[in-house]
C-alpha atoms as a PDB file:
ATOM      1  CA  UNK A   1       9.274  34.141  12.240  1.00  0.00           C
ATOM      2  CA  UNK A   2       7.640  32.570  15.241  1.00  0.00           C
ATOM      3  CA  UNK A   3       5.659  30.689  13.391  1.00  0.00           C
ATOM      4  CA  UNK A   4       4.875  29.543   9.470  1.00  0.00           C
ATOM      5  CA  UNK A   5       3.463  26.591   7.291  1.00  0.00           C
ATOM      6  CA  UNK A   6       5.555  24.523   4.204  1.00  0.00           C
ATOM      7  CA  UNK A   7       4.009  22.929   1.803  1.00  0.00           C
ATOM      8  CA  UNK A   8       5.000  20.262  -0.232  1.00  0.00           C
ATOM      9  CA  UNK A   9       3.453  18.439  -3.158  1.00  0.00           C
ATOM     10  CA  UNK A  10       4.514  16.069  -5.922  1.00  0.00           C
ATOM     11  CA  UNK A  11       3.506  12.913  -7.901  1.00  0.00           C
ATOM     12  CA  UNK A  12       5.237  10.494  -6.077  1.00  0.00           C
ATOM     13  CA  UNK A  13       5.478   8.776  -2.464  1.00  0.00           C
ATOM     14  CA  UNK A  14       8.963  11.032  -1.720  1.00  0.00           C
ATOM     15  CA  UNK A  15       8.742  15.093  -2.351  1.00  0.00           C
ATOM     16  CA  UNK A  16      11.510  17.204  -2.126  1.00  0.00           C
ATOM     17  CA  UNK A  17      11.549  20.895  -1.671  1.00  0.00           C
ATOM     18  CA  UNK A  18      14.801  23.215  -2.323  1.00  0.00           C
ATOM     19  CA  UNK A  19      14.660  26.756  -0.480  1.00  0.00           C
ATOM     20  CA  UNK A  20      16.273  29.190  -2.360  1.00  0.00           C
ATOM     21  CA  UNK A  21      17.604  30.926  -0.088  1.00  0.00           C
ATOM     22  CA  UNK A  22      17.832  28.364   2.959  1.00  0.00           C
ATOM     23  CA  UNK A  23      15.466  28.909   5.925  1.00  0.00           C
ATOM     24  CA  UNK A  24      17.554  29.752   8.701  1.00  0.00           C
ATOM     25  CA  UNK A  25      16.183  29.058  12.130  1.00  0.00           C
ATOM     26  CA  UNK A  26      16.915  31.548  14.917  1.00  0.00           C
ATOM     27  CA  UNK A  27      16.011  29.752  17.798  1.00  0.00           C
ATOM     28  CA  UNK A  28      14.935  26.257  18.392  1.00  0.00           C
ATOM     29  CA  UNK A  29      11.828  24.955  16.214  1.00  0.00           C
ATOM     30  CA  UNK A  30       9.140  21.846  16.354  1.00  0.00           C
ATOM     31  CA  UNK A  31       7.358  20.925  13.395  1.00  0.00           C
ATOM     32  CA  UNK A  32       4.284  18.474  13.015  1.00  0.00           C
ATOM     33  CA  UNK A  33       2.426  17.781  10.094  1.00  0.00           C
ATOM     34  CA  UNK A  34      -0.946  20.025   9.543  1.00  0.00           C
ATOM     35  CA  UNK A  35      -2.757  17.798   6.916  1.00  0.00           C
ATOM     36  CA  UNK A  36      -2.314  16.095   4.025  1.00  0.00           C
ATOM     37  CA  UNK A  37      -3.751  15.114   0.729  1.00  0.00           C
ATOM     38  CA  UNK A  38      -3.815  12.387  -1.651  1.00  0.00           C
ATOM     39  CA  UNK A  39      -5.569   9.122  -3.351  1.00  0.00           C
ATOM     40  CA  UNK A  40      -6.568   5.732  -2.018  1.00  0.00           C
ATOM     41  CA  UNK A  41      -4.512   4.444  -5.143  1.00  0.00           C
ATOM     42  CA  UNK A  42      -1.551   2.221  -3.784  1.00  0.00           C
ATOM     43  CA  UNK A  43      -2.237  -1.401  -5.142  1.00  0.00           C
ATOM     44  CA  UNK A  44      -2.309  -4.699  -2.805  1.00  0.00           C
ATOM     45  CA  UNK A  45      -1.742  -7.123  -6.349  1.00  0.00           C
ATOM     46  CA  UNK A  46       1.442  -5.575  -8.434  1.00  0.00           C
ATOM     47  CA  UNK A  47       4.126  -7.492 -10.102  1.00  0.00           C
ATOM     48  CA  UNK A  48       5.171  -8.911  -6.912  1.00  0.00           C
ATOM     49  CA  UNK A  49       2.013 -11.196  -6.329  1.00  0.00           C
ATOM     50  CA  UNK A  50       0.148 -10.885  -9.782  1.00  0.00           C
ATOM     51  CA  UNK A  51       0.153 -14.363 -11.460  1.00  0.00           C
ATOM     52  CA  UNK A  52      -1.630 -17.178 -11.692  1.00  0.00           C
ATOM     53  CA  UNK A  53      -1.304 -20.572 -13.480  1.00  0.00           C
ATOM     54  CA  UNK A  54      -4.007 -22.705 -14.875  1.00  0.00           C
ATOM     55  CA  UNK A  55      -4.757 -25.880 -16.787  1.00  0.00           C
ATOM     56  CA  UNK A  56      -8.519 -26.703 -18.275  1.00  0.00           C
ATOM     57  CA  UNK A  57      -7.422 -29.877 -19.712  1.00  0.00           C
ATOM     58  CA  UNK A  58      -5.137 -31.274 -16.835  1.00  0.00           C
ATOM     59  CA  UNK A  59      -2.123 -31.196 -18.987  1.00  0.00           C
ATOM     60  CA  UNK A  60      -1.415 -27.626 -20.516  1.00  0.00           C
ATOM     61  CA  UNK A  61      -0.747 -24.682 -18.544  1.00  0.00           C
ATOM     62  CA  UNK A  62      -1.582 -21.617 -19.218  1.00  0.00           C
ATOM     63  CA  UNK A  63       0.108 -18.431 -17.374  1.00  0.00           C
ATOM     64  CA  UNK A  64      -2.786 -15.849 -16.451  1.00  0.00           C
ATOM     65  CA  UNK A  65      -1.508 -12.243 -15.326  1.00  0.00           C
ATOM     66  CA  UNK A  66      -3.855 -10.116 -13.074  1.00  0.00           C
ATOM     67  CA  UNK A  67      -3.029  -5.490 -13.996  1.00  0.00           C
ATOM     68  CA  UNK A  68      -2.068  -4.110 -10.854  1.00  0.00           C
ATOM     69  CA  UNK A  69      -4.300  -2.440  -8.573  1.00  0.00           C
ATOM     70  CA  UNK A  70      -6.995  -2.500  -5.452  1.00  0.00           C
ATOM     71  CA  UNK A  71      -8.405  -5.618  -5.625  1.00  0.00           C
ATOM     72  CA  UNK A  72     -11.402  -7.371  -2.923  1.00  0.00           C
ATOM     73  CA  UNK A  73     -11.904 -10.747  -3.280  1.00  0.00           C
ATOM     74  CA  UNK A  74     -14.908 -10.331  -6.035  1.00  0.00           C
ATOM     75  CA  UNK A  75     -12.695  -8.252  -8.178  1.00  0.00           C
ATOM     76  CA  UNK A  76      -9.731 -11.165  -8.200  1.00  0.00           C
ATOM     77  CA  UNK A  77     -12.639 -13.498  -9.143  1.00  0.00           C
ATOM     78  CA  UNK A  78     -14.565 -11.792 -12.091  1.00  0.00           C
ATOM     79  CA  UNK A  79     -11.158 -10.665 -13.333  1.00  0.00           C
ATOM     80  CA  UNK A  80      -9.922 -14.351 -13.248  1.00  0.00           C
ATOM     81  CA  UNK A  81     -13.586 -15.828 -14.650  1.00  0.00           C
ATOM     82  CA  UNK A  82     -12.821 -13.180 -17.228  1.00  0.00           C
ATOM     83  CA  UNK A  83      -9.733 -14.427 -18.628  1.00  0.00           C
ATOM     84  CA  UNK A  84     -10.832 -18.194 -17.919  1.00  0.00           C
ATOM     85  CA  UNK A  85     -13.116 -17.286 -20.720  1.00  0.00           C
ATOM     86  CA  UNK A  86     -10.947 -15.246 -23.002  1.00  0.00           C
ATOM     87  CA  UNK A  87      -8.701 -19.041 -22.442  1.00  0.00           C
ATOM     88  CA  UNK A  88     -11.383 -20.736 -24.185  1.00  0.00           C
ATOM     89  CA  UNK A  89     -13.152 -22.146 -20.739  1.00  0.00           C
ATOM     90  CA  UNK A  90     -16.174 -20.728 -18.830  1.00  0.00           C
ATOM     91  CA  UNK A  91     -16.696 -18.652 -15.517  1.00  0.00           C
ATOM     92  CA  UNK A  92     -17.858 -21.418 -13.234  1.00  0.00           C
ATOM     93  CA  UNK A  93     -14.481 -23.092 -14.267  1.00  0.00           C
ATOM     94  CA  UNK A  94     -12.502 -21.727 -11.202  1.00  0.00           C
ATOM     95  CA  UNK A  95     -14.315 -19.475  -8.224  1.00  0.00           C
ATOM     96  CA  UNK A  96     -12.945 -17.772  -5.668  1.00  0.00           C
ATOM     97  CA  UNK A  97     -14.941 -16.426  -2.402  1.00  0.00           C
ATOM     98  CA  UNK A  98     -14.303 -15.199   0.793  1.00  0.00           C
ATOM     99  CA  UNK A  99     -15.254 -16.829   3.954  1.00  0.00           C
ATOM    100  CA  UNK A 100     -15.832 -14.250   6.131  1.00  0.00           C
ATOM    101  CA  UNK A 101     -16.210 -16.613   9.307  1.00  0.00           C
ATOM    102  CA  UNK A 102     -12.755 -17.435   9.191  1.00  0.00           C
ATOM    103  CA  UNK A 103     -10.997 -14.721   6.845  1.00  0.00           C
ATOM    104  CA  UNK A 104     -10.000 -17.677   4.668  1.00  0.00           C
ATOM    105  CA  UNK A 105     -10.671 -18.075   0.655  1.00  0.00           C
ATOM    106  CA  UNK A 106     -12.826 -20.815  -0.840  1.00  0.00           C
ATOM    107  CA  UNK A 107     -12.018 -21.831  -4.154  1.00  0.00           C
ATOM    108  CA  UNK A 108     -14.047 -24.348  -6.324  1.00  0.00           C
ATOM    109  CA  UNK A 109     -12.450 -26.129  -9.030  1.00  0.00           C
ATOM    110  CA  UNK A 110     -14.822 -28.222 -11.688  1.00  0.00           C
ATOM    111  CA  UNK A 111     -13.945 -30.776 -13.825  1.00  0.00           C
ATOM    112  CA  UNK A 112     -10.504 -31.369 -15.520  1.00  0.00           C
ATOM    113  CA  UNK A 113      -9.024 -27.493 -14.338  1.00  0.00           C
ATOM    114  CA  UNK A 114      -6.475 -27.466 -12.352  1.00  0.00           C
ATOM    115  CA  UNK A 115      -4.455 -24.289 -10.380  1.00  0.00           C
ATOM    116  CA  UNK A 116      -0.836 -24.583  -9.643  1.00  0.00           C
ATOM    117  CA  UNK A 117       0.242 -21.971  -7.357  1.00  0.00           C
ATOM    118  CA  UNK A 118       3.871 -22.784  -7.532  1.00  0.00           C
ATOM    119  CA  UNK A 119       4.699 -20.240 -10.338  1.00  0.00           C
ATOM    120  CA  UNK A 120       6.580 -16.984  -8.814  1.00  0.00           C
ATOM    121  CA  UNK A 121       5.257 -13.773  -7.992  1.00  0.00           C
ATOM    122  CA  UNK A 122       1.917 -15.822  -7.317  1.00  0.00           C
ATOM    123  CA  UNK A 123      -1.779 -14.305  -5.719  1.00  0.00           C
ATOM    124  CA  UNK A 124      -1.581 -16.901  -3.474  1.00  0.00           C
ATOM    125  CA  UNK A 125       0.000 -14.903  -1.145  1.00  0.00           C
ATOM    126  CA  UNK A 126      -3.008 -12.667  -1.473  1.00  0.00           C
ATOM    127  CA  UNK A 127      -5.635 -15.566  -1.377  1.00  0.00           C
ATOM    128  CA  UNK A 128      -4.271 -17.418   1.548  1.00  0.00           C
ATOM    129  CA  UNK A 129      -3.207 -20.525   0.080  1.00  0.00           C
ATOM    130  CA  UNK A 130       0.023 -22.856  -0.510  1.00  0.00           C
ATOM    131  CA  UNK A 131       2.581 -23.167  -3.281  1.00  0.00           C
ATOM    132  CA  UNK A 132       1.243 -26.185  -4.591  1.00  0.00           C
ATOM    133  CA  UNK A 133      -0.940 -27.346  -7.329  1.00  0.00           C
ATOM    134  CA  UNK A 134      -5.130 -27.712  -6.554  1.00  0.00           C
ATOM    135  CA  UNK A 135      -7.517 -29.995  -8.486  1.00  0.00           C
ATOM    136  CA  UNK A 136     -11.310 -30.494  -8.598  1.00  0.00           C
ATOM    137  CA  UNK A 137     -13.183 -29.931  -5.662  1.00  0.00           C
ATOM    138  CA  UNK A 138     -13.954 -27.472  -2.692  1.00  0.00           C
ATOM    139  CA  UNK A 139     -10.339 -25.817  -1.647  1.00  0.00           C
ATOM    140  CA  UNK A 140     -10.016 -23.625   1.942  1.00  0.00           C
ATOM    141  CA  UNK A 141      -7.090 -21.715   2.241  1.00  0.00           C
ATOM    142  CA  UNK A 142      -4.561 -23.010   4.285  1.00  0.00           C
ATOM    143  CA  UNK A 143      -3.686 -19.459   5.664  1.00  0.00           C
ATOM    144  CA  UNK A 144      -6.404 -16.174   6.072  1.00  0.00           C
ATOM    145  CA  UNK A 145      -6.073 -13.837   3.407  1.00  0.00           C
ATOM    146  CA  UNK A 146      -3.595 -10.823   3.241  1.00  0.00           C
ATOM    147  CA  UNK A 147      -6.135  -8.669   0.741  1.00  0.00           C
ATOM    148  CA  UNK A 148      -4.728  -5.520   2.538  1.00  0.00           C
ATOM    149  CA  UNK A 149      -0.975  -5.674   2.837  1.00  0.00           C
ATOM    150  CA  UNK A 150      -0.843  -1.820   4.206  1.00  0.00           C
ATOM    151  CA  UNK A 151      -2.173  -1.685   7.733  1.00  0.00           C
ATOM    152  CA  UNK A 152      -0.490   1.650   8.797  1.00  0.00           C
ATOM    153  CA  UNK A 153       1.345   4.843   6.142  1.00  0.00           C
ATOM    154  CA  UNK A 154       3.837   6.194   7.957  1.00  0.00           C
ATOM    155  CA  UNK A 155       4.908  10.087   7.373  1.00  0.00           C
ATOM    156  CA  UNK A 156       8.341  10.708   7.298  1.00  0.00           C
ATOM    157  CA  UNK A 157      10.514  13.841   6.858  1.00  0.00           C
ATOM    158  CA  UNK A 158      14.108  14.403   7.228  1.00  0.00           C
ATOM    159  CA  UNK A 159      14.558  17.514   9.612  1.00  0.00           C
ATOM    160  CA  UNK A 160      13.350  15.868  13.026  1.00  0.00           C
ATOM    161  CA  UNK A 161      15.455  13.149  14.809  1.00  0.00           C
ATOM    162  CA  UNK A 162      14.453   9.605  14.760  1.00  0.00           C
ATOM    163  CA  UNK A 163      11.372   7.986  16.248  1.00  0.00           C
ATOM    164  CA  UNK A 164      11.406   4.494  16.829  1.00  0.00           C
ATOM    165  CA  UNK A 165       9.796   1.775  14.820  1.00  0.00           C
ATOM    166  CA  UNK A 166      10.118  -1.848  15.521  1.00  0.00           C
ATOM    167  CA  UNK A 167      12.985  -0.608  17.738  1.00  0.00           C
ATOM    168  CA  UNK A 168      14.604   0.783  14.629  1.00  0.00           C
ATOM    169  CA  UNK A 169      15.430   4.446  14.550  1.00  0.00           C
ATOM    170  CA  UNK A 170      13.218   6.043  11.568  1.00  0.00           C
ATOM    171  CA  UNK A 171      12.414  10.240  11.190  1.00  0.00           C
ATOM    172  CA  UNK A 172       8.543   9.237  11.417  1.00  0.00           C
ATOM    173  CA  UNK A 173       6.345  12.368  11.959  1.00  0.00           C
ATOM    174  CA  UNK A 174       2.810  10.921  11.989  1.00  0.00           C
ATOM    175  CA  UNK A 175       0.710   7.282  11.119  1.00  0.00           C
ATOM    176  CA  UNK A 176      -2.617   6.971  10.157  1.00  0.00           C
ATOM    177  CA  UNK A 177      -4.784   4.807   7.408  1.00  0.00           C
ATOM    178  CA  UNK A 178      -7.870   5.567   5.025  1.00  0.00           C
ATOM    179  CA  UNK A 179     -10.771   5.243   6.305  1.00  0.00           C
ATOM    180  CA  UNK A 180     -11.673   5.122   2.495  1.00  0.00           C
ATOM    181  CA  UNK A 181     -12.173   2.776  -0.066  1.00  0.00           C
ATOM    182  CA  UNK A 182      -9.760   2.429  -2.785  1.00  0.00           C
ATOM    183  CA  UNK A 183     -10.039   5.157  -5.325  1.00  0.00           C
ATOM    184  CA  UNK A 184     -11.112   8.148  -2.941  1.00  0.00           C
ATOM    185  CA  UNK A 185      -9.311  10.890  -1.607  1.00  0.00           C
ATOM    186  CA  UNK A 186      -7.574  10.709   1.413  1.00  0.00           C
ATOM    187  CA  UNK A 187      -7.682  13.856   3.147  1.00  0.00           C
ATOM    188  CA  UNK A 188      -5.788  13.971   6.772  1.00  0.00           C
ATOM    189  CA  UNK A 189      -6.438  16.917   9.214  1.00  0.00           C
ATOM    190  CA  UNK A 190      -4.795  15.572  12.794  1.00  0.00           C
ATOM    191  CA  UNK A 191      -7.034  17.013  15.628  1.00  0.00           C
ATOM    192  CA  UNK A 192      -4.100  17.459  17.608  1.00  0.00           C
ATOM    193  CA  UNK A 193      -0.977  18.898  16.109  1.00  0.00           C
ATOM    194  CA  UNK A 194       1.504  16.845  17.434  1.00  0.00           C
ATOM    195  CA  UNK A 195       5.043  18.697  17.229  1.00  0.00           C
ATOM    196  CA  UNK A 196       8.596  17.578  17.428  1.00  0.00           C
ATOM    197  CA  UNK A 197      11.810  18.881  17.637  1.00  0.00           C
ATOM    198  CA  UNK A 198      13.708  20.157  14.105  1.00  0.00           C
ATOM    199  CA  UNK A 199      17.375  18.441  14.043  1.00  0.00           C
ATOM    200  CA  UNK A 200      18.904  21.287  11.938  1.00  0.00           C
ATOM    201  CA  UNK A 201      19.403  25.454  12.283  1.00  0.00           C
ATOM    202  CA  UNK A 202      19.825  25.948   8.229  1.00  0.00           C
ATOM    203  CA  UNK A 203      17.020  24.001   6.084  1.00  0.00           C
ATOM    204  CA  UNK A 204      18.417  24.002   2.559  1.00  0.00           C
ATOM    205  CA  UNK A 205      16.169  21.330   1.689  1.00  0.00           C
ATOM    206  CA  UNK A 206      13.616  19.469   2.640  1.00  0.00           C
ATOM    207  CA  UNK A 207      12.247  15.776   1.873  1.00  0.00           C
ATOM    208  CA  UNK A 208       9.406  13.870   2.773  1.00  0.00           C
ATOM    209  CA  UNK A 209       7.947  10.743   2.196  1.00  0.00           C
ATOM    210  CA  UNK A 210       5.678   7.530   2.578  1.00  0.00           C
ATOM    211  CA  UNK A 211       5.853   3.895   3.993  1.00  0.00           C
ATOM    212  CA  UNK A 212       4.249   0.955   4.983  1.00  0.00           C
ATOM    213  CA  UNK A 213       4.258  -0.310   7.848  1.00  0.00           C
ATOM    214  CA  UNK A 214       7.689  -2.466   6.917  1.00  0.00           C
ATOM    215  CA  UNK A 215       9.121   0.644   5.877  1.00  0.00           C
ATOM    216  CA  UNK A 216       8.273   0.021   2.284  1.00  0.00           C
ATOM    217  CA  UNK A 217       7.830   2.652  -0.457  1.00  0.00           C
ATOM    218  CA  UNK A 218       4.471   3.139  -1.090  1.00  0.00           C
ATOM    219  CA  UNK A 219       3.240   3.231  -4.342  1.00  0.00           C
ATOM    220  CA  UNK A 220       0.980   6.118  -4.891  1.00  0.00           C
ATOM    221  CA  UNK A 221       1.304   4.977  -8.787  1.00  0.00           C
ATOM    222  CA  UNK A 222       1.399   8.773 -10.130  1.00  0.00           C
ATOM    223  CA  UNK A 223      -1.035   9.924  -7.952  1.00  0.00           C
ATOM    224  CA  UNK A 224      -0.540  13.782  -6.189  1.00  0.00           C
ATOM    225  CA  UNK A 225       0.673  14.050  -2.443  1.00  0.00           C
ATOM    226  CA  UNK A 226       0.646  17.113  -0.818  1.00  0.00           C
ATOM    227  CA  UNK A 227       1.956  17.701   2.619  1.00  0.00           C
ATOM    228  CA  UNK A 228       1.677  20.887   5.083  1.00  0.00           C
ATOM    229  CA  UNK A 229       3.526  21.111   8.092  1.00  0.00           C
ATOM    230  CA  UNK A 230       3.309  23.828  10.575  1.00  0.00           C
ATOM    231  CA  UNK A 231       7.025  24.894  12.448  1.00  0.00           C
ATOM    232  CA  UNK A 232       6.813  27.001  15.375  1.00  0.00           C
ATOM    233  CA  UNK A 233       9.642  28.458  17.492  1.00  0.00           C
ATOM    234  CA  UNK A 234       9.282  27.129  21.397  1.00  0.00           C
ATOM    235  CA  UNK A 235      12.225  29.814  22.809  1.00  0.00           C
ATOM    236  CA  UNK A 236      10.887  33.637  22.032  1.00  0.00           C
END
């Protein structure tokens, strides 16, 4: 064949495909990725950065736990005035807003409440600010906010050789990043197939899969990924 699509799909971040029997390759082949499909659905809060600690009286704590998902700043603060109340305080209690001057968070604290950002797996990383414990008043971040911890997915498949990455050798195909909000469909077409060169004669099988930018599993949390690559043979 001189030239002919695969097409992979799966409910995960990593899809495998078994050819029964293997494709051999007469010749020598490129392959570059012809689109792919999936959801906006990988969180930014999950169990690593999901907790939060609170105190209405100044003297018990209470440990609050945020489901993970795609949170913005207003979502972490209804969902946190939310539980305030289910606590037994009210809304205006604790509230969190961005300031979008300086990409910093500005929390308010009334009365008696107190938030200790010490506990582990805390938002702070999230909200910008410092393991330590915050009382009454007008709080600003001591760091900007780090709402979107993706900033690039990388494609990767096992049959080219390595690009690099950070200097590290990695069998990256292609990079890109919604230009969606969180919940759509991500739909990538390249406008310019960009090939490169398969590292094996006999495909038996096939894997592919997705990363962040620190070459972290992304969590696609059940969602359906479908890749389609297009191989072509560069000697007939």
């Amino acid at each position: 064949m001189a030239s002919f699509y695969i097409i992979q799909s799966g409910e995960n971040a990593k899809v495998e495909t078994t050819f029964v029997p293997s494709l051999e390759l007469e010749g020598s082949y490129e392959i570059a990725l012809h689109s792919l499909e999936t959801y906006y659905s990988f969180p930014n809060v999950d169990e690593k950065n999901n907790k939060i600690r609170v105190s209405l009286d100044g003297t018990s704590w209470s440990d609050l736990t945020f489901a993970v998902g795609c949170y913005e700043h207003k979502d972490i603060n209804e969902e946190l005035q939310r539980q305030l109340v289910v606590l037994g305080g009210k809304k205006d209690d604790i509230i969190l807003k961005p300031n979008k001057n300086t990409f910093q968070t500005v929390m308010i604290i009334s009365g008696k409440v107190q938030v200790d950002f010490q506990i582990e797996n805390s938002i702070r990383t999230v909200l910008g600010f410092n393991s330590k414990i915050y009382g009454s008043g007008r709080h600003l971040s001591e760091h900007t906010v780090d709402i979107m911890r993706v900033n690039s997915i990388f494609v990767h498949t096992d049959v080219i050789g390595s690009a690099y990455v950070n200097g590290s050798q990695t069998p990256v195909i292609y990079s890109f990043f919604p230009d969606i909000p969180p919940g759509g469909k991500i739909i990538v077409q390249p406008r310019v197939l960009i090939y490169l060169p398969i590292s094996l004669s006999v495909i038996s099988r096939l894997t592919s899969w997705l990363t962040d930018q620190h070459n972290e599993a992304l969590n696609l949390r059940g969602e359906e990924l479908t890749i389609k690559y297009h191989l072509r043979c560069i000697d007939r």
